[in-house]
C-alpha atoms as a PDB file:
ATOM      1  CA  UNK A   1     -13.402  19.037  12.819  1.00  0.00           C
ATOM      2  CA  UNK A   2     -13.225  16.242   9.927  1.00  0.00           C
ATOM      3  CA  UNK A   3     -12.994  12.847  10.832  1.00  0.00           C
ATOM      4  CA  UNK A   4     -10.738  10.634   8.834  1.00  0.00           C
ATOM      5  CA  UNK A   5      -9.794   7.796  10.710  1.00  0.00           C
ATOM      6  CA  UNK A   6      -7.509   6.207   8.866  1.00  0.00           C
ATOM      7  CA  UNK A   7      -3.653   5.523   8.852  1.00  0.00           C
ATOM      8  CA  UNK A   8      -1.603   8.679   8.236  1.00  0.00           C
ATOM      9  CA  UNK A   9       2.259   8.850   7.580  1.00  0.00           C
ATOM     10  CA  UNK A  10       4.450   9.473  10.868  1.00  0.00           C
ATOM     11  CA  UNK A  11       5.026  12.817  10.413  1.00  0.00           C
ATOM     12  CA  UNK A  12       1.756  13.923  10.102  1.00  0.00           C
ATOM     13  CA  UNK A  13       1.370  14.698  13.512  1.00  0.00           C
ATOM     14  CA  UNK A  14       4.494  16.737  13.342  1.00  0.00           C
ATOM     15  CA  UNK A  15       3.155  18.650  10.740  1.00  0.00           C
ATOM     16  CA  UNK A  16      -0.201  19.094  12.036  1.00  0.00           C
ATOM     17  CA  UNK A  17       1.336  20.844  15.102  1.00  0.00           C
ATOM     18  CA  UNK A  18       3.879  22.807  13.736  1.00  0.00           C
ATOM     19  CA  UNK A  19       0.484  24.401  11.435  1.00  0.00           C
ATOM     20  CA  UNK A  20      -1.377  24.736  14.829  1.00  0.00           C
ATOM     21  CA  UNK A  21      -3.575  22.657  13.607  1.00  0.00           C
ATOM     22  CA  UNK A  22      -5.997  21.017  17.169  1.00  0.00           C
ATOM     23  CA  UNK A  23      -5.801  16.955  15.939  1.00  0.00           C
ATOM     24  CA  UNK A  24      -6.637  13.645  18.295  1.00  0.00           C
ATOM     25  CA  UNK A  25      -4.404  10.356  17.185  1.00  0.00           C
ATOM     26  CA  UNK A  26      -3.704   7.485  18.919  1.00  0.00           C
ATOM     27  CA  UNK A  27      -1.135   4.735  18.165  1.00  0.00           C
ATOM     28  CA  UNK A  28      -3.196   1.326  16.426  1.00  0.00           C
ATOM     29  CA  UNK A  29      -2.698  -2.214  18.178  1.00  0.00           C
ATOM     30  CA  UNK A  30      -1.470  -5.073  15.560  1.00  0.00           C
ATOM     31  CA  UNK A  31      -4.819  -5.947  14.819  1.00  0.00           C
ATOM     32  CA  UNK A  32      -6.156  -2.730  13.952  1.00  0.00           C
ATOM     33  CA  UNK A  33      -2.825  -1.846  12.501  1.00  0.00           C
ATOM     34  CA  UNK A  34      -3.034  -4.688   9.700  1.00  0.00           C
ATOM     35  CA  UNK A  35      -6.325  -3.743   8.817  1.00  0.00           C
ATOM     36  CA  UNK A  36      -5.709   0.006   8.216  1.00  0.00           C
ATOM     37  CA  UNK A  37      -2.154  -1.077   6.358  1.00  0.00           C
ATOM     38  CA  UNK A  38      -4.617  -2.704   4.104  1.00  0.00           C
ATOM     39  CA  UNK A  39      -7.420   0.279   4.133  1.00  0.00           C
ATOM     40  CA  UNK A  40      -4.543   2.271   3.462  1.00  0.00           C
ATOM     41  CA  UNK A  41      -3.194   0.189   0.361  1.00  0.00           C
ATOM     42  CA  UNK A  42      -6.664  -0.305  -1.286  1.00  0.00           C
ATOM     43  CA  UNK A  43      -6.965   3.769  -0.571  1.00  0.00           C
ATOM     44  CA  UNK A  44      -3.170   4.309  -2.639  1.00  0.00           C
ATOM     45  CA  UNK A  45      -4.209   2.273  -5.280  1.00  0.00           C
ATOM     46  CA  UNK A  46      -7.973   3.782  -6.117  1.00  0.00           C
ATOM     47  CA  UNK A  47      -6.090   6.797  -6.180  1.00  0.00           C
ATOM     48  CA  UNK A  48      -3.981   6.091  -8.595  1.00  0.00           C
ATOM     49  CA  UNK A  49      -6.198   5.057 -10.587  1.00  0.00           C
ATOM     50  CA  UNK A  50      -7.809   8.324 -10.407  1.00  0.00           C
ATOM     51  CA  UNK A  51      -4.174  10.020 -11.115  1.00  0.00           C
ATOM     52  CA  UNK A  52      -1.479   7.736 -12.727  1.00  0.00           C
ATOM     53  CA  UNK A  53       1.593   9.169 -11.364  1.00  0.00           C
ATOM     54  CA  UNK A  54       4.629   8.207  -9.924  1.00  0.00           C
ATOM     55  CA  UNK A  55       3.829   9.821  -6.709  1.00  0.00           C
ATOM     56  CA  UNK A  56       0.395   7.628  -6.921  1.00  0.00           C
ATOM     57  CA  UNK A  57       2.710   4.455  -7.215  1.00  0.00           C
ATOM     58  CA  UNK A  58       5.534   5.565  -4.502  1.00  0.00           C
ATOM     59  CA  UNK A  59       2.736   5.643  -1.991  1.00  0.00           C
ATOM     60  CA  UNK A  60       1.359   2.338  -3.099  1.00  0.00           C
ATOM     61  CA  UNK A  61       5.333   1.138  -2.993  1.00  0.00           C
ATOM     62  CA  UNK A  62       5.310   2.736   1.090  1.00  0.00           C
ATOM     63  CA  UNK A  63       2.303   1.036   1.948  1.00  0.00           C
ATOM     64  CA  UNK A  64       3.534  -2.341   0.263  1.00  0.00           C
ATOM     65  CA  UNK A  65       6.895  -2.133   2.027  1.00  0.00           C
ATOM     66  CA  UNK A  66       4.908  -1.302   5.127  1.00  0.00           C
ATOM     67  CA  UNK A  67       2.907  -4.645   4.745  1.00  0.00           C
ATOM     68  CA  UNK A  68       5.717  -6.752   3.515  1.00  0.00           C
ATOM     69  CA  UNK A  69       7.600  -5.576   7.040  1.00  0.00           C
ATOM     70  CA  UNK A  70       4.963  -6.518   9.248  1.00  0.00           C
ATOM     71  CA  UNK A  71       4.808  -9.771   7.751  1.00  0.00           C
ATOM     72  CA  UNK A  72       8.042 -10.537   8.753  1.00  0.00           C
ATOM     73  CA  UNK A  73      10.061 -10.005   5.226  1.00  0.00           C
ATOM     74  CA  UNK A  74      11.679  -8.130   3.197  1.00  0.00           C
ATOM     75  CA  UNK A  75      12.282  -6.808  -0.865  1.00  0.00           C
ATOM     76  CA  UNK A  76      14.665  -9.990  -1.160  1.00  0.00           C
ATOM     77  CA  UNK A  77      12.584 -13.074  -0.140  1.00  0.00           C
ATOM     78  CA  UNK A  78       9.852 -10.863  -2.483  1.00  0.00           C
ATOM     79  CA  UNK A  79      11.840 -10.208  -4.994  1.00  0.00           C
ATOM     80  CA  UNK A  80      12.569 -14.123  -5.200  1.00  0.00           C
ATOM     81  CA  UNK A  81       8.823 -14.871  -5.034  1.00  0.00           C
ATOM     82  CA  UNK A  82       8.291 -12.426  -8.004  1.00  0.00           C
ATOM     83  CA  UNK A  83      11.021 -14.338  -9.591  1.00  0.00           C
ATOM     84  CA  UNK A  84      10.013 -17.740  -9.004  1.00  0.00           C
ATOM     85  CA  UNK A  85       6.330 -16.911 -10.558  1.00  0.00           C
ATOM     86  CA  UNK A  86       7.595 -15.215 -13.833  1.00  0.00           C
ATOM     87  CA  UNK A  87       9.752 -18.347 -14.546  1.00  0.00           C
ATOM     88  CA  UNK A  88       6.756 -20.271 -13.623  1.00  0.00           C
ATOM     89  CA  UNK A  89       3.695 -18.293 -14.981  1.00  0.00           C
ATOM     90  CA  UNK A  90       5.318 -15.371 -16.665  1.00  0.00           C
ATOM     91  CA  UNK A  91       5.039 -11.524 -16.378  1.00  0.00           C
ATOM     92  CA  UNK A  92       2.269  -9.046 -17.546  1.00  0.00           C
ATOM     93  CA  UNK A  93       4.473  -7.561 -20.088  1.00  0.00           C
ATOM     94  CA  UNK A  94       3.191  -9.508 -23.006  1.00  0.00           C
ATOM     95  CA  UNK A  95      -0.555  -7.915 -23.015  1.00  0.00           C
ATOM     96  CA  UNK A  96      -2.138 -10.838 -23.328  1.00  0.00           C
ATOM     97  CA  UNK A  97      -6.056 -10.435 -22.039  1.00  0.00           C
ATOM     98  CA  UNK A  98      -7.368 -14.383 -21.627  1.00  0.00           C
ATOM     99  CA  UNK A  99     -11.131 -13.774 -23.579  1.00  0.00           C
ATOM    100  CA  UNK A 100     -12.786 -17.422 -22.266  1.00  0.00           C
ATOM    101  CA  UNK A 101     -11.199 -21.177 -21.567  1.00  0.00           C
ATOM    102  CA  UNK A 102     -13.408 -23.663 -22.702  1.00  0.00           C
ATOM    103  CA  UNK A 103     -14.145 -26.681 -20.527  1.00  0.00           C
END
């Protein structure tokens, strides 16, 4: 049996059983929960920079939503904060790589 530990999509275990696949699971506590959300994120983003795809970055979008739930908020108070820093610091559209700052 392989061990994977790690936070899995809710219908995994559907799937699992309808392949008659033999799987333990268990339902994470907050604590555990937050941690994994952010296993789980770090996990979504190595892998897409392994594959850049838009699959890659809809899973990295799930996990994000996921995170920004749990916190308590939603796309519109994040959308705002996005907002609020481009008019303050900008965007990343511009390509600009920052070499050295003297001083």
């Amino acid at each position: 049996m392989t061990e994977y530990n790690k936070l899995v999509r809710d219908l995994i275990p559907t799937i699992l059983t309808v392949d008659g696949k033999n799987f333990s699971s268990y339902i994470a506590l907050d604590e555990e929960y937050e941690r994994k959300l952010k296993e789980k994120l770090l996990e979504e983003v190595n892998e897409f920079i392994e594959n850049p795809c838009l699959e890659e970055l809809a899973d990295i979008q799930q996990v994000l939503d996921t995170i920004l739930y749990n916190m308590g908020h939603d796309n519109g108070v994040l959308n705002k904060k996005m907002f609020e820093k481009a008019v303050l610091r900008g965007t990343f559209s511009k390509k600009i790589i920052l070499e050295k700052v003297e001083g």
